[in-house]
Protein backbone atom coordinates (compact mmCIF):
# COMPACT_ATOMS: atom_id res chain seq x y z
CA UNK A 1 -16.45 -5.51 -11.76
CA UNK A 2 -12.88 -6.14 -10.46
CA UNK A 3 -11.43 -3.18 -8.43
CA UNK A 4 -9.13 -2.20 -5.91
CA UNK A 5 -9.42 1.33 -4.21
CA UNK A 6 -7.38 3.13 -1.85
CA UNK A 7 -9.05 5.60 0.52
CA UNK A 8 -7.75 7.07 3.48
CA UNK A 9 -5.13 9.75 2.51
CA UNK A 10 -5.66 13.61 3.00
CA UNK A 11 -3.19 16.17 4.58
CA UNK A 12 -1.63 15.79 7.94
CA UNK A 13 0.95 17.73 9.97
CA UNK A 14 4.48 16.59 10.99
CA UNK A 15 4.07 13.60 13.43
CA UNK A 16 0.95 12.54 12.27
CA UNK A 17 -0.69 9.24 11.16
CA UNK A 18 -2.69 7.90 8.63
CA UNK A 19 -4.30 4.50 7.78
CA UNK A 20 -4.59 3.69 4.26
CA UNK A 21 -7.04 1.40 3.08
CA UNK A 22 -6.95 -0.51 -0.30
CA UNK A 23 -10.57 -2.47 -0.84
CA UNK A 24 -10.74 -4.80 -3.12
CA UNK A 25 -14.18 -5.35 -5.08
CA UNK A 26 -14.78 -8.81 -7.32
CA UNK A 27 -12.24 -10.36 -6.13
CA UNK A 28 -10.47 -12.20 -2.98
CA UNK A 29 -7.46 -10.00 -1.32
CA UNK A 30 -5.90 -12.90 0.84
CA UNK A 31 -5.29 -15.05 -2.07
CA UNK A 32 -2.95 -12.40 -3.46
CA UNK A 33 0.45 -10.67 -2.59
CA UNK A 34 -0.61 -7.28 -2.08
CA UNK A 35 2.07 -4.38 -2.36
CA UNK A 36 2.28 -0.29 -1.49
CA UNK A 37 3.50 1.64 -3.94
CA UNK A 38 4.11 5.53 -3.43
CA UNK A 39 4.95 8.27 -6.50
CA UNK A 40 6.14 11.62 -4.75
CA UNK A 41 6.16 14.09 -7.87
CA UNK A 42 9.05 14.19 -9.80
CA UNK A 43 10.03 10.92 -8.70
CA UNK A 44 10.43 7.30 -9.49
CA UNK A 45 7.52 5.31 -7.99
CA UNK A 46 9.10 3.15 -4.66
CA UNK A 47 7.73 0.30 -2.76
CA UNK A 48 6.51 0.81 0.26
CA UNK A 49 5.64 -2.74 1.13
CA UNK A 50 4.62 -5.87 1.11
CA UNK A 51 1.97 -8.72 2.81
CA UNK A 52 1.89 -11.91 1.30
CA UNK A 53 -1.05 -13.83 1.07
CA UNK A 54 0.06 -15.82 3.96
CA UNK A 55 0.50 -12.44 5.86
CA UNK A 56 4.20 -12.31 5.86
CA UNK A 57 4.85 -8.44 5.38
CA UNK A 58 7.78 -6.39 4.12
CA UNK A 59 8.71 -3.00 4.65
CA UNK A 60 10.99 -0.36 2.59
CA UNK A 61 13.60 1.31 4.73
CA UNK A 62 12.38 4.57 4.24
CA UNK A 63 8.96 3.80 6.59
CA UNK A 64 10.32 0.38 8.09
CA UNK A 65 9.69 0.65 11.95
CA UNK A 66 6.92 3.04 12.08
CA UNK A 67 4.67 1.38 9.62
CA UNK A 68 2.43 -1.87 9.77
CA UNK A 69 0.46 -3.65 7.05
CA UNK A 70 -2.49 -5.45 7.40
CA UNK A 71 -5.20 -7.37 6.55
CA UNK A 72 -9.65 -7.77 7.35
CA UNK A 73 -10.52 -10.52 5.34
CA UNK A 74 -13.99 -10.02 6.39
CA UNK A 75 -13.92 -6.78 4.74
CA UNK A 76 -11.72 -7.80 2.21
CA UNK A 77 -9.46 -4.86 2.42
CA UNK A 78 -5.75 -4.15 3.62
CA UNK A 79 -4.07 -1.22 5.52
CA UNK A 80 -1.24 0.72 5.65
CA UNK A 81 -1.05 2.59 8.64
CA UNK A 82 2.06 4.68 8.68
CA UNK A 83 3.00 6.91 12.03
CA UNK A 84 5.86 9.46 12.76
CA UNK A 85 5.01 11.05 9.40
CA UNK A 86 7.21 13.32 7.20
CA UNK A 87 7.31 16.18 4.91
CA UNK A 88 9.28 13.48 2.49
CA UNK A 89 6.51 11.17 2.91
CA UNK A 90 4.13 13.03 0.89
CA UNK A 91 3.24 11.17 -2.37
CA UNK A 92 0.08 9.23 -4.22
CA UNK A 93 -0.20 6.05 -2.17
CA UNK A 94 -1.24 2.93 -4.36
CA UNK A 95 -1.91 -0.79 -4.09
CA UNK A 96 -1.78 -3.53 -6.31
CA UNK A 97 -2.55 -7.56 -6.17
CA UNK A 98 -0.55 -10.28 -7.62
CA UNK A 99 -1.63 -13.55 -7.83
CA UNK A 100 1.61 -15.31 -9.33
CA UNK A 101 4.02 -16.06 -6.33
CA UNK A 102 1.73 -14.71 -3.91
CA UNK A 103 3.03 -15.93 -1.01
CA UNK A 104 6.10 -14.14 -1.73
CA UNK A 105 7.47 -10.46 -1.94
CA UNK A 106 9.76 -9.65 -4.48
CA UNK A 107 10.28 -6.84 -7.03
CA UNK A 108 8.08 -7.83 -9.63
CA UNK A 109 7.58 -6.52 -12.77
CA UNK A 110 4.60 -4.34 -13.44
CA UNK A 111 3.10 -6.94 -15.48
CA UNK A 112 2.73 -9.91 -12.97
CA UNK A 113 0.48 -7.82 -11.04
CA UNK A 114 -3.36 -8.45 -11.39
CA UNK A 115 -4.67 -5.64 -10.05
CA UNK A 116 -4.51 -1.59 -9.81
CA UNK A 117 -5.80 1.50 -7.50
CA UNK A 118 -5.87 4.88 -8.53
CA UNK A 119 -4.05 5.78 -5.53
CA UNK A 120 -4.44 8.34 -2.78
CA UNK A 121 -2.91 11.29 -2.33
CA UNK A 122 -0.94 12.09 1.10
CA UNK A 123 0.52 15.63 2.23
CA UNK A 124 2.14 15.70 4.66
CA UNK A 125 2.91 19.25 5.84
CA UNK A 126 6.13 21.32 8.22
């Protein structure tokens, strides 16, 4: 079975951190471009960032300088550990894989991506 799942999110205060994890199951992370999505309710889904599969990484404005991606290949998983958190941070955190291009980040289309989570929810409260 071919899955990715993110784990890791849950309700923190003002300030806080969180590392986000985003397994992947059947498959090899590090041969794909993996990206962080995050859907805050009522609005359009953003990127969060980026790693290529040569570990080049990416980062939206919004969380650039307080937030690192990474990889464990021997765990075949990546993180997204985000610090100095924010009320307008809270959203459902999601990753997905992309083989095609993967040693690049770009704004794909939905469709070039491989792979789905089901995301995980972060609160982040005043």
């Amino acid at each position: 079975q071919l899955l990715l799942v993110e784990s890791g999110g849950g309700l923190v205060q003002t300030g806080g951190s969180l590392r986000l994890s985003c397994a992947a199951t059947g498959f090899t992370l590090d041969h794909y471009a993996i990206v962080w999505f995050r859907q805050a309710p009522g609005e359009e889904r953003e990127v969060v960032g980026c790693i290529t599969r040569g570990g080049s990484t990416t980062y939206a404005d919004s969380v650039k300088g307080r937030s690192t991606i990474s990889r464990d290949n021997a765990k075949n998983t990546m993180y997204l550990q985000i610090n100095s958190l924010q009320p307008e941070d809270t959203a459902i955190y999601s990753c997905a894989a992309r083989r095609r291009l993967g040693s690049v980040c770009y704004d794909a289309p939905d469709d070039e991506f491989d792979y789905w989570g089901q995301g995980t929810q972060v609160t982040v409260s005043s």
